[in-house]
Each structure stands twice: as C-alpha cells, then as structure tokens.
N, C-alpha and C. Protein backbone atom coordinates (compact mmCIF):
# COMPACT_ATOMS: atom_id res chain seq x y z
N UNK A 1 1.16 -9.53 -0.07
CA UNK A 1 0.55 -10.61 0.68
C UNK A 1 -0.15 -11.55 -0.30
N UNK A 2 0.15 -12.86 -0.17
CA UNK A 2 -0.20 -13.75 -1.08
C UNK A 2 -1.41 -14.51 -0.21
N UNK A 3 -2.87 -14.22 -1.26
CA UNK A 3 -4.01 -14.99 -0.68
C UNK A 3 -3.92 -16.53 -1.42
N UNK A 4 -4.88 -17.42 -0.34
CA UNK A 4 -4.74 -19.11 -0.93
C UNK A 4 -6.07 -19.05 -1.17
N UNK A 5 -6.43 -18.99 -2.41
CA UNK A 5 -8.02 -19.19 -3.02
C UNK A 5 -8.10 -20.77 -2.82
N UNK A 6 -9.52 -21.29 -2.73
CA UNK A 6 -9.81 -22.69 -2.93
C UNK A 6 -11.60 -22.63 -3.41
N UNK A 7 -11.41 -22.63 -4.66
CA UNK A 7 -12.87 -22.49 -5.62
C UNK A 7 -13.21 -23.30 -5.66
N UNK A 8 -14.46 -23.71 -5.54
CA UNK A 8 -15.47 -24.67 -5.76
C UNK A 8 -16.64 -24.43 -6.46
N UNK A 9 -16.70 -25.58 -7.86
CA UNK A 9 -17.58 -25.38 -8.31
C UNK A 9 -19.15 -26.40 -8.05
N UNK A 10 -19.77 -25.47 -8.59
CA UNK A 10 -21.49 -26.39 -8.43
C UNK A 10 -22.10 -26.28 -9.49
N UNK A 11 -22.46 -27.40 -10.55
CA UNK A 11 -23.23 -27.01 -11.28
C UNK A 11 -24.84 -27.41 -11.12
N UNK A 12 -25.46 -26.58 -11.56
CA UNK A 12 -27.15 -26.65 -11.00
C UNK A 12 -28.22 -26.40 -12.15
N UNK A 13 -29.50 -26.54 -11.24
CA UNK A 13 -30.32 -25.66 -11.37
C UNK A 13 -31.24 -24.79 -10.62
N UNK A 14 -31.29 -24.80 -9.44
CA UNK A 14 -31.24 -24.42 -8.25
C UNK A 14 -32.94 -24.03 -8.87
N UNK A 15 -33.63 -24.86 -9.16
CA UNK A 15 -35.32 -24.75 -9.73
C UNK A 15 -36.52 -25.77 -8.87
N UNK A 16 -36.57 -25.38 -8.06
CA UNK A 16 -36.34 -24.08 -7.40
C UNK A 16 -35.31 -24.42 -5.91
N UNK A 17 -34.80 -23.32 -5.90
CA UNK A 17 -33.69 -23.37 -4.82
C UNK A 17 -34.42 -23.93 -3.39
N UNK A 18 -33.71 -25.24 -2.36
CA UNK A 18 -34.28 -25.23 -1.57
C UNK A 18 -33.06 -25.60 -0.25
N UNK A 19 -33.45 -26.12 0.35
CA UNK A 19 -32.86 -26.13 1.87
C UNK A 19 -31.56 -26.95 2.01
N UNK A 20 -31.81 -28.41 0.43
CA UNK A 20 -30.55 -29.00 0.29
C UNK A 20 -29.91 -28.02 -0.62
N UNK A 21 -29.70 -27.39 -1.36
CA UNK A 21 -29.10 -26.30 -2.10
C UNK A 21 -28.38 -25.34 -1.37
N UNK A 22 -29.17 -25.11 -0.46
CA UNK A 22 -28.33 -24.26 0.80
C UNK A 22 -27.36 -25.10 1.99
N UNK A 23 -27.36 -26.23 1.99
CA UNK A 23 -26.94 -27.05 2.88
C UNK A 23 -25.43 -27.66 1.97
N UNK A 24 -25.71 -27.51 0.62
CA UNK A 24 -24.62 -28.09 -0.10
C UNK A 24 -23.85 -26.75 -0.29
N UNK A 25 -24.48 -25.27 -0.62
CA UNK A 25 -23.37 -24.22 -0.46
C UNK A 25 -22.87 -24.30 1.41
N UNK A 26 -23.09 -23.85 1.91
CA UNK A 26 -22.51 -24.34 3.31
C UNK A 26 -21.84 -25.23 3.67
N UNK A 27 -21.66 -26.48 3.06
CA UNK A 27 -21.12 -27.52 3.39
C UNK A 27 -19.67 -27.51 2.37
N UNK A 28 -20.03 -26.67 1.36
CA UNK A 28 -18.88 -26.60 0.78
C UNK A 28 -17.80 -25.33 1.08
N UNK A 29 -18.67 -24.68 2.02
CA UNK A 29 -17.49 -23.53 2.34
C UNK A 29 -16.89 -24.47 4.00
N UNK A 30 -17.88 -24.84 4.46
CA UNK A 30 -17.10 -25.61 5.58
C UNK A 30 -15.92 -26.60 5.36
N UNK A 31 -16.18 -27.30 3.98
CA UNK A 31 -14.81 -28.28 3.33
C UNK A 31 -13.77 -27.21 3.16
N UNK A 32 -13.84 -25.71 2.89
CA UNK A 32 -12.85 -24.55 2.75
C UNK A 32 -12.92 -23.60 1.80
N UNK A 33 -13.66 -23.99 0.67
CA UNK A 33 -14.15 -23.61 -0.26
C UNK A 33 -14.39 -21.79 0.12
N UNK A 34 -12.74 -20.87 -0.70
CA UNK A 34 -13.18 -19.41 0.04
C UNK A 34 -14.40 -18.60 -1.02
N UNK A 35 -14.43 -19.40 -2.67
CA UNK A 35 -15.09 -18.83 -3.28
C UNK A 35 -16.09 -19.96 -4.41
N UNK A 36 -17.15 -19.72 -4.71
CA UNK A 36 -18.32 -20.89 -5.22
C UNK A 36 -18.66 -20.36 -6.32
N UNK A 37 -18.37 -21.20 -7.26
CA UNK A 37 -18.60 -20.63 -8.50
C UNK A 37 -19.72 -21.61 -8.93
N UNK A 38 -21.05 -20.82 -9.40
CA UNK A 38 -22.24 -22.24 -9.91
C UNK A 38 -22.43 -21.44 -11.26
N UNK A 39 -22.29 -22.95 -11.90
CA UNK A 39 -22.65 -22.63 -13.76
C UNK A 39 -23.96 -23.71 -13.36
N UNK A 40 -25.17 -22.77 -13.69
CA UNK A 40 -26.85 -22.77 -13.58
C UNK A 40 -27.10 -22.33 -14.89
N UNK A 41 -28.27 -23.42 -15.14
CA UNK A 41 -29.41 -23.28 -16.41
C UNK A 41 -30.10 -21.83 -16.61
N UNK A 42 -30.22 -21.34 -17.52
CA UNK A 42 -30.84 -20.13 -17.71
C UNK A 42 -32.92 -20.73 -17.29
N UNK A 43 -33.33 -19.79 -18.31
CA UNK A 43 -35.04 -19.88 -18.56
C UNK A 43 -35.54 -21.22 -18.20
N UNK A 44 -34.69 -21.94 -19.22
CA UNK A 44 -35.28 -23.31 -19.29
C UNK A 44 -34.52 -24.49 -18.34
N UNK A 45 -34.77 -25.68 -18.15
CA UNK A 45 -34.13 -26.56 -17.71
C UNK A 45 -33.83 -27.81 -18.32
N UNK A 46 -32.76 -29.01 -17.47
CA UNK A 46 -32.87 -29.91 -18.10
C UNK A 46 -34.33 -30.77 -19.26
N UNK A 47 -34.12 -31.40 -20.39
CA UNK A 47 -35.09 -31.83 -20.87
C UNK A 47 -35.82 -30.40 -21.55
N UNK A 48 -35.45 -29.12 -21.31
CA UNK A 48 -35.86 -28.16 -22.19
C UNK A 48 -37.40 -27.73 -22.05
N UNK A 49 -37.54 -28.32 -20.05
CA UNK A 49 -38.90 -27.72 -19.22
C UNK A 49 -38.11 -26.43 -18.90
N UNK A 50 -39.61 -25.70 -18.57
CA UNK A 50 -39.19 -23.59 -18.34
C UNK A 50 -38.70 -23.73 -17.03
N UNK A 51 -37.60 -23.40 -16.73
CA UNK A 51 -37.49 -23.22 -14.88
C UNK A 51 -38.85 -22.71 -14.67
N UNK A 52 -39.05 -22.87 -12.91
CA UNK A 52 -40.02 -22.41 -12.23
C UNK A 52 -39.48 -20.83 -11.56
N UNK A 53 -38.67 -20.41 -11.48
CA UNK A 53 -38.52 -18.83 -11.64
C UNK A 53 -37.37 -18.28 -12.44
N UNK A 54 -37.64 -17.71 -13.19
CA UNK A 54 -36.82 -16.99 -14.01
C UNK A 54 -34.86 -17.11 -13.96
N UNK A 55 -34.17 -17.10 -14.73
CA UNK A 55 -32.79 -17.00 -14.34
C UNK A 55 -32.43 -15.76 -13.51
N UNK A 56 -33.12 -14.77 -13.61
CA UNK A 56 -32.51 -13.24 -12.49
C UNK A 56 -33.17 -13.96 -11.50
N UNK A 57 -34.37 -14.20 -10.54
CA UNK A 57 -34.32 -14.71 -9.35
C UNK A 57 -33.66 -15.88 -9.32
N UNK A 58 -33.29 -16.73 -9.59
CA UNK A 58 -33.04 -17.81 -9.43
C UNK A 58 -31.03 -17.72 -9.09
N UNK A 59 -30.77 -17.06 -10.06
CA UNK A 59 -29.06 -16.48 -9.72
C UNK A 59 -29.32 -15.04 -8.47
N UNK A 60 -30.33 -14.07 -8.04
CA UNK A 60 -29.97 -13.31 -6.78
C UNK A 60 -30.34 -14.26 -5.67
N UNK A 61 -31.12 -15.33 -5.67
CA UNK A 61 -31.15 -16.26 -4.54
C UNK A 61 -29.62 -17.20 -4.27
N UNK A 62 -28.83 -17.48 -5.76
CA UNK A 62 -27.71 -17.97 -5.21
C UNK A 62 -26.86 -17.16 -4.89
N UNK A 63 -27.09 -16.15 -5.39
CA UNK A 63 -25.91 -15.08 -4.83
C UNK A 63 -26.07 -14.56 -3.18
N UNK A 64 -26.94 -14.66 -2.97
CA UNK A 64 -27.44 -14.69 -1.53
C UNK A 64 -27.45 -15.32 -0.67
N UNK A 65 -27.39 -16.52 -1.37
CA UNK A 65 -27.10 -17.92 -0.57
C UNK A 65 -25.73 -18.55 -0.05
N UNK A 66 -24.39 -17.44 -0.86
CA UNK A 66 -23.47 -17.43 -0.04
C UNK A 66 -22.84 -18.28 -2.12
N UNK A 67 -23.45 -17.97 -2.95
CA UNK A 67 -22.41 -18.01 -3.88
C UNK A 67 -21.83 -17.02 -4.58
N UNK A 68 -20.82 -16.97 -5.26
CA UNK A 68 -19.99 -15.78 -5.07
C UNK A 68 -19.93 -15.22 -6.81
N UNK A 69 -20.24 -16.18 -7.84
CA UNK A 69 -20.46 -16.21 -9.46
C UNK A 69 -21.29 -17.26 -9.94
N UNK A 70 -22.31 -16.38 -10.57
CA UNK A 70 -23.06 -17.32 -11.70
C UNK A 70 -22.54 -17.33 -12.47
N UNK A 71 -22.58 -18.04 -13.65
CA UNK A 71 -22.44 -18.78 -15.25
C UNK A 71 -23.18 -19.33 -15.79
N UNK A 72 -24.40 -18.65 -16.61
CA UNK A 72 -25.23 -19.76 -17.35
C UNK A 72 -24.56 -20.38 -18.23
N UNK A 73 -25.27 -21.54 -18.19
CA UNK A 73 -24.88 -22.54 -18.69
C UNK A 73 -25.91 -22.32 -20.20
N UNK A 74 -25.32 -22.41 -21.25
CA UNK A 74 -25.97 -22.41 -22.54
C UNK A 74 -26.81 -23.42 -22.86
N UNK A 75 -27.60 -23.15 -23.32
CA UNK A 75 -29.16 -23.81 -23.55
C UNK A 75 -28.76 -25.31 -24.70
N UNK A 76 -28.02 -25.62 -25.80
CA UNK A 76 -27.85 -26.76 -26.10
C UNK A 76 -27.53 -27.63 -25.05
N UNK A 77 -26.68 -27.62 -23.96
CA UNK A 77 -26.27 -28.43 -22.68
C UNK A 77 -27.36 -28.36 -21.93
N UNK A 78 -27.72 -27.44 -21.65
CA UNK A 78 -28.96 -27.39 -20.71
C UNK A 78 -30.45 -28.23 -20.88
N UNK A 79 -30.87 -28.01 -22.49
CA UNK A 79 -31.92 -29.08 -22.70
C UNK A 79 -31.61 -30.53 -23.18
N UNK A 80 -30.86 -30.86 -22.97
CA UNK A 80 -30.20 -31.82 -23.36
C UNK A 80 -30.06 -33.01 -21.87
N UNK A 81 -30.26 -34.33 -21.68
CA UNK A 81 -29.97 -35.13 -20.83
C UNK A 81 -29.30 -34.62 -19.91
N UNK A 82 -28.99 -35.31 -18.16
CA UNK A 82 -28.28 -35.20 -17.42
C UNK A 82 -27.15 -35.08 -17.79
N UNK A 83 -26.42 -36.27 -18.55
CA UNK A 83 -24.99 -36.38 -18.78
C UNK A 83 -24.51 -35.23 -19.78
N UNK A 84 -25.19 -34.59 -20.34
CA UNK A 84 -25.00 -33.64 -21.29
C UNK A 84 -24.85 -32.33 -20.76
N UNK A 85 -26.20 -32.07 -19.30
CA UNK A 85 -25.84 -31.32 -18.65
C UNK A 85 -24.95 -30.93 -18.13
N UNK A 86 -24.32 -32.08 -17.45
CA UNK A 86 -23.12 -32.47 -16.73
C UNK A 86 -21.85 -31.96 -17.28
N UNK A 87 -21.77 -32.39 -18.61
CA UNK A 87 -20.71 -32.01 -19.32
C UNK A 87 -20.24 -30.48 -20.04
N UNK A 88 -21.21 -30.31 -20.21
CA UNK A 88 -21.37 -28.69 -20.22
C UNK A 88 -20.74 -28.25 -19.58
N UNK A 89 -21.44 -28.38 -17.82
CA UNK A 89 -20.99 -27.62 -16.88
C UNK A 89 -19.28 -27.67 -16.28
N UNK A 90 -19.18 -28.56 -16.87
CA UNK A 90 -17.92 -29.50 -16.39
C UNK A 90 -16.72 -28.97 -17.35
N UNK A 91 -17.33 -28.84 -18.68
CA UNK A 91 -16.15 -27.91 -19.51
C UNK A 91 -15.91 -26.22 -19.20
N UNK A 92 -17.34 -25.99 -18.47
CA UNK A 92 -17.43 -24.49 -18.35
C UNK A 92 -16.20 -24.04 -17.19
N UNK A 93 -16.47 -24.94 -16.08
CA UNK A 93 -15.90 -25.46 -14.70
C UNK A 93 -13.69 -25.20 -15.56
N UNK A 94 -14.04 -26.26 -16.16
CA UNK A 94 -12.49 -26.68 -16.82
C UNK A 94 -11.98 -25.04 -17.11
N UNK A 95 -12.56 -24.66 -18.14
CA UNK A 95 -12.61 -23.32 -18.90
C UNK A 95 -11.67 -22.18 -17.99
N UNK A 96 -12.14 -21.99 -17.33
CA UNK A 96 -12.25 -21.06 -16.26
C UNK A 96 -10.57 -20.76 -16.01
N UNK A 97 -10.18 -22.72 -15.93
CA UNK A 97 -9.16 -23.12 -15.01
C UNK A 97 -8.55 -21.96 -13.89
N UNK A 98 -9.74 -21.93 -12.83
CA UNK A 98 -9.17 -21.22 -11.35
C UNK A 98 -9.61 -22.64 -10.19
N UNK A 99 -11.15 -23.44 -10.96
CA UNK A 99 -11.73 -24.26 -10.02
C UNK A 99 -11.12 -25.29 -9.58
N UNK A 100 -11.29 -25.28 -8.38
CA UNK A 100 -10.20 -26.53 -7.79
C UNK A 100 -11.07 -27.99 -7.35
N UNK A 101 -11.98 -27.91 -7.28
CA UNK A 101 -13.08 -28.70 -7.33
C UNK A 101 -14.66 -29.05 -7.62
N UNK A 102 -15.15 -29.67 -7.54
CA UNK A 102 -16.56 -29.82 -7.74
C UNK A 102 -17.03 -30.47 -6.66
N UNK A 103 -18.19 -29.22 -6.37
CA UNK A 103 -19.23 -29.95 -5.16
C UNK A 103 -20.67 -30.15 -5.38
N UNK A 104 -21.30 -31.34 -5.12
CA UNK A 104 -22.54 -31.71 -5.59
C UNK A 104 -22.85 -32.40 -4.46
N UNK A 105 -24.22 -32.51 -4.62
CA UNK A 105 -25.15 -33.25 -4.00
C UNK A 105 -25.76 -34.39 -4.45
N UNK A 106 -26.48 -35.09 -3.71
CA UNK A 106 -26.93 -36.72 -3.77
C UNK A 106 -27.92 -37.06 -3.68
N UNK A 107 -29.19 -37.86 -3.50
CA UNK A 107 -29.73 -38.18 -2.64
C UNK A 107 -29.38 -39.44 -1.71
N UNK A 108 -28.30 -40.35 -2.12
CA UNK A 108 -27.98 -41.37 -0.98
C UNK A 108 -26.92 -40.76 0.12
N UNK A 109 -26.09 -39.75 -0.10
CA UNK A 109 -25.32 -38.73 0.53
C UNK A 109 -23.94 -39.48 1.25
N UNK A 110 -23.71 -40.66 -0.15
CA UNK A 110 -22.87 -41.65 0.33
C UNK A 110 -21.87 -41.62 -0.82
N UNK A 111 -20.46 -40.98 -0.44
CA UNK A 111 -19.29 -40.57 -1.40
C UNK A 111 -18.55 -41.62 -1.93
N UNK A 112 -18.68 -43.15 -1.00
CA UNK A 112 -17.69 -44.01 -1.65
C UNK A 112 -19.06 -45.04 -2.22
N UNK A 113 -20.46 -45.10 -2.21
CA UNK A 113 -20.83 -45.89 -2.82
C UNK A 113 -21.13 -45.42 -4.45
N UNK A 114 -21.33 -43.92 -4.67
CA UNK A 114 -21.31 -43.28 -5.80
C UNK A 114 -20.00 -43.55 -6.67
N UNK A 115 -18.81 -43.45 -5.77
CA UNK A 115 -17.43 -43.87 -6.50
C UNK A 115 -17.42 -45.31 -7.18
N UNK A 116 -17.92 -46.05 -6.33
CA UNK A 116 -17.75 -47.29 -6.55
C UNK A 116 -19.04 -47.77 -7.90
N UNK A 117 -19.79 -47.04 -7.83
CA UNK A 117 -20.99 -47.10 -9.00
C UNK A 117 -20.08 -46.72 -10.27
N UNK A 118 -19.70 -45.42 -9.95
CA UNK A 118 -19.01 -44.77 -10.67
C UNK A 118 -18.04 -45.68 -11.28
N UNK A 119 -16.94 -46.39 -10.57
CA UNK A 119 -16.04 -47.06 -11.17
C UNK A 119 -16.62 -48.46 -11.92
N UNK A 120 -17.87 -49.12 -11.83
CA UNK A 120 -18.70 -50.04 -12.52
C UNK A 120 -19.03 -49.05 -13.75
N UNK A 121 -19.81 -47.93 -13.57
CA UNK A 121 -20.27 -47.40 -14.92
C UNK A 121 -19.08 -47.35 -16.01
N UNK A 122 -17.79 -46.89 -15.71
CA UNK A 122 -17.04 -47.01 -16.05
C UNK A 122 -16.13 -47.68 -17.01
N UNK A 123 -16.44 -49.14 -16.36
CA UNK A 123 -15.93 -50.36 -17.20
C UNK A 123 -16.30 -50.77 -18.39
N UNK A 124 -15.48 -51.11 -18.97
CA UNK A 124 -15.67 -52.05 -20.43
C UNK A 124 -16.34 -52.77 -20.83
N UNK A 125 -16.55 -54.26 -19.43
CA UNK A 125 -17.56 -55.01 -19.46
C UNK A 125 -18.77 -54.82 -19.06
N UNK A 126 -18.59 -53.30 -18.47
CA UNK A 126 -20.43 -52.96 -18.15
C UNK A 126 -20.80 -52.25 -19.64
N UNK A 127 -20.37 -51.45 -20.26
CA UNK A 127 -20.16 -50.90 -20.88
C UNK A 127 -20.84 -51.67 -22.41
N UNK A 128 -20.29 -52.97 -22.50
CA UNK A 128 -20.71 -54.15 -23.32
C UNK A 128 -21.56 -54.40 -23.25
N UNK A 129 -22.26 -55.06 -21.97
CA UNK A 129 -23.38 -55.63 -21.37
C UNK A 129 -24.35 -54.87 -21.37
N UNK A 130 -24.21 -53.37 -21.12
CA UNK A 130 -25.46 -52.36 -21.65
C UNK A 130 -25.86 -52.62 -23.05
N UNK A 131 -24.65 -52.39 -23.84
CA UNK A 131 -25.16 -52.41 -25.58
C UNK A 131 -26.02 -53.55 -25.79
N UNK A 132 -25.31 -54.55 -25.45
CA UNK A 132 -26.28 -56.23 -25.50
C UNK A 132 -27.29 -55.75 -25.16
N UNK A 133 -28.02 -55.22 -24.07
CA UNK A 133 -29.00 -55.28 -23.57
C UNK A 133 -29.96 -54.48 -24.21
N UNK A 134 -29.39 -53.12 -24.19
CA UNK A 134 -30.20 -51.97 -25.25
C UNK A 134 -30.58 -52.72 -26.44
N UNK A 135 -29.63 -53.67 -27.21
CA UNK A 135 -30.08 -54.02 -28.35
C UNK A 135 -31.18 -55.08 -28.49
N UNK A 136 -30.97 -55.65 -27.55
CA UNK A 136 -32.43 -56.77 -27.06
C UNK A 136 -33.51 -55.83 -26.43
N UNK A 137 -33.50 -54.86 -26.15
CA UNK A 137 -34.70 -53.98 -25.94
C UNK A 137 -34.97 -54.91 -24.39
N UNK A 138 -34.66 -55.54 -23.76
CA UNK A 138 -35.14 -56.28 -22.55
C UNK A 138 -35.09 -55.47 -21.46
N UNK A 139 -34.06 -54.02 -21.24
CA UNK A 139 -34.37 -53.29 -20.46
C UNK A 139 -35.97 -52.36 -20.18
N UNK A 140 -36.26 -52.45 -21.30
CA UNK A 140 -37.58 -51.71 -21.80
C UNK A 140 -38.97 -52.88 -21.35
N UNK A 141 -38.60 -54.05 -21.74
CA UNK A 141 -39.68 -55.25 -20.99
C UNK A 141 -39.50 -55.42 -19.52
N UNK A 142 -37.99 -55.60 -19.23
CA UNK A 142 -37.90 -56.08 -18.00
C UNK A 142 -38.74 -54.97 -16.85
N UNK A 143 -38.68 -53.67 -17.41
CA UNK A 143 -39.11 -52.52 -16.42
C UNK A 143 -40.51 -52.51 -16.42
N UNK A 144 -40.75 -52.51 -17.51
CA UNK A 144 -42.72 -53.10 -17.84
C UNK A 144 -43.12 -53.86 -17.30
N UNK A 145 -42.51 -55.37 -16.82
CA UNK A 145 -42.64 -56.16 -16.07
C UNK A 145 -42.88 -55.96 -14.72
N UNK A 146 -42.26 -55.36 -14.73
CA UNK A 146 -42.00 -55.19 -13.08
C UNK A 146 -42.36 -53.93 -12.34
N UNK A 147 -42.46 -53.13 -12.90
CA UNK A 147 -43.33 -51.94 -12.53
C UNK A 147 -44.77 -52.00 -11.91
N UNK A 148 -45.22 -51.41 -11.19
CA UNK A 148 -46.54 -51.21 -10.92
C UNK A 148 -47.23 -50.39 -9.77
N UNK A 149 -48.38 -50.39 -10.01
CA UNK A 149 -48.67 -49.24 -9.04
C UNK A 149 -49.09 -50.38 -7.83
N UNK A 150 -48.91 -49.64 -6.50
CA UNK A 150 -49.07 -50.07 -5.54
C UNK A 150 -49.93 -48.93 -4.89
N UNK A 151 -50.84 -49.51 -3.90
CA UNK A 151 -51.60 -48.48 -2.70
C UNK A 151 -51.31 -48.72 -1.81
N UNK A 152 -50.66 -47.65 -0.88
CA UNK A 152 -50.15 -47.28 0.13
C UNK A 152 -51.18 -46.60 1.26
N UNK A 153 -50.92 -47.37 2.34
CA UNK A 153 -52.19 -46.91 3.91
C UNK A 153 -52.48 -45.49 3.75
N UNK A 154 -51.77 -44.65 3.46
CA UNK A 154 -51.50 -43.87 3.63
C UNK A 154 -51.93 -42.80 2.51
N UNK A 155 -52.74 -43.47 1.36
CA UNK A 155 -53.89 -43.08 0.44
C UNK A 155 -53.00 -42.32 -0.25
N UNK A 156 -51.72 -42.79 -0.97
CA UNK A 156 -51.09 -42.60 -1.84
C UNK A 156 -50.78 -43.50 -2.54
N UNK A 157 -50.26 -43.16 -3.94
CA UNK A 157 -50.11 -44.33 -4.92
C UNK A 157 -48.63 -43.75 -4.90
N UNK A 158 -47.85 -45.35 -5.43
CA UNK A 158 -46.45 -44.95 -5.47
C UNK A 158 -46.13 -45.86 -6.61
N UNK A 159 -45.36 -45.56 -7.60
CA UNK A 159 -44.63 -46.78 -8.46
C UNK A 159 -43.67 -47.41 -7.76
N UNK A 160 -43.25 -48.83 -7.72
CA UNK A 160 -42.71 -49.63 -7.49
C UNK A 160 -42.21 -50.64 -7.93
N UNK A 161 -41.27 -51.57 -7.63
CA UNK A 161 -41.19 -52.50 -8.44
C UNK A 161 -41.54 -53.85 -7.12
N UNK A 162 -41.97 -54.81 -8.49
CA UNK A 162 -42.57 -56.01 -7.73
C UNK A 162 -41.35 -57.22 -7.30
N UNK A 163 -40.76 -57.31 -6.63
CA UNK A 163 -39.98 -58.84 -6.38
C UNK A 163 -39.94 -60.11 -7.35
C-alpha cells in the first residue's frame, strides 16, 4: 500500500510559542499537510538574544502542538539577521528533500500582497535604488525625521511616523 505524504515545513522560533503558532500548525494540516517538519532556533535567538525557554521546552511544546520533527537550526544562521535566518532554514528545509512546502505566518495575513512585495524586492531597479540610497545614508535621516513619539488617550506612548 502506497502512502501520499505532503510535508510541510515551518521555520521558527516558537519564543515563546503562542496561539498564532498554534493556529499556523493547524492551518497547515488543514491545507493537508500529513507531516510538519519545524527547523527552530536552539538556546539563543535571532540577533543572538537567549530564547525565553530553553530549546527542550520549547521543541516538547511543538511536538505537542501537532508537529511531528524538530531540527535545530545552527547557531551561525540563527544569530544572524532575519534573512540569514531564513536561509538557513530554507537550506535545512531543501536538505532533507522530502518537504513539499513551506508554511509561515504574517502579520498582514495577506498571500498576494506579500507576493507582490516580494516580486518588487526582487527587482533590479529596486535593488539599485536601495544601494543609491544606503549610500546617501538618507534612509537613516529620512527615518530620524520622521519618527516620533506620540501620546496616545489611552496613556501609552507609541512610535510613529509623522505625515
């Protein structure tokens, strides 16, 4: 009898694991996903801060949570930037070659406006227009500029940017 696997991977840090973490394993077995493979940060985390619980709780909460294999992810990728993170996980993901996809989460929870970012980050002429810009340092003023704290009714301070 021939079974039809459909693996899905997640890469994380599940620091600390919460309700969207559980909503994105669920949502990915509902897409069909029969088995979830998450390559997660050990001790430490992105930027090379300590997770807030250890890698053994932090992998028996995903394993509990309905994922089926951890994989730490090695600590040069791990303290290292998002995109570095990313890539790590993404060769680990490759490595494997059983995973048939990647499932992640958002906070705008919007698949074709991320694509479409995605396909701008992408380009040549954005690509250009960053360097120009990095090299004029004006991203670094323009944000100085425009930054500031605001007070909110609600006796919170929030950063913002000004119009």
């Amino acid at each position: 009898m021939t079974q039809n696997f459909k693996i899905s991977g997640i890469i994380s840090e599940f620091n600390p694991y919460h309700l969207g973490h559980q909503s994105l394993i669920v949502q990915t077995r509902q897409a069909g996903a029969t088995h979830i493979v998450a390559i997660m940060s050990g001790n430490f985390v992105q930027r090379g801060e300590p997770a807030c619980f250890d890698k053994w709780v932090r992998t028996k909460t995903a394993l509990s949570a309905g994922v089926d294999l951890v994989i730490e992810l090695p600590l040069p990728w791990v303290v290292a930037g998002a995109e570095t993170f990313a890539a790590g996980g993404v060769s680990i993901v490759n490595a494997l070659g059983c995973v048939h996809q990647l499932s992640f989460g958002s906070e705008c929870g919007d698949i074709e406006a991320l694509s479409a970012v995605a396909d701008i980050l992408r380009t040549e002429q954005f690509s250009q227009a960053l360097q120009v810009e990095l090299q004029k340092e004006s991203l670094l003023r323009l944000h100085a500029r425009r930054l500031c704290f605001s007070y909110k009714s609600e006796d919170r301070f929030f950063i913002g940017t000004s119009k």
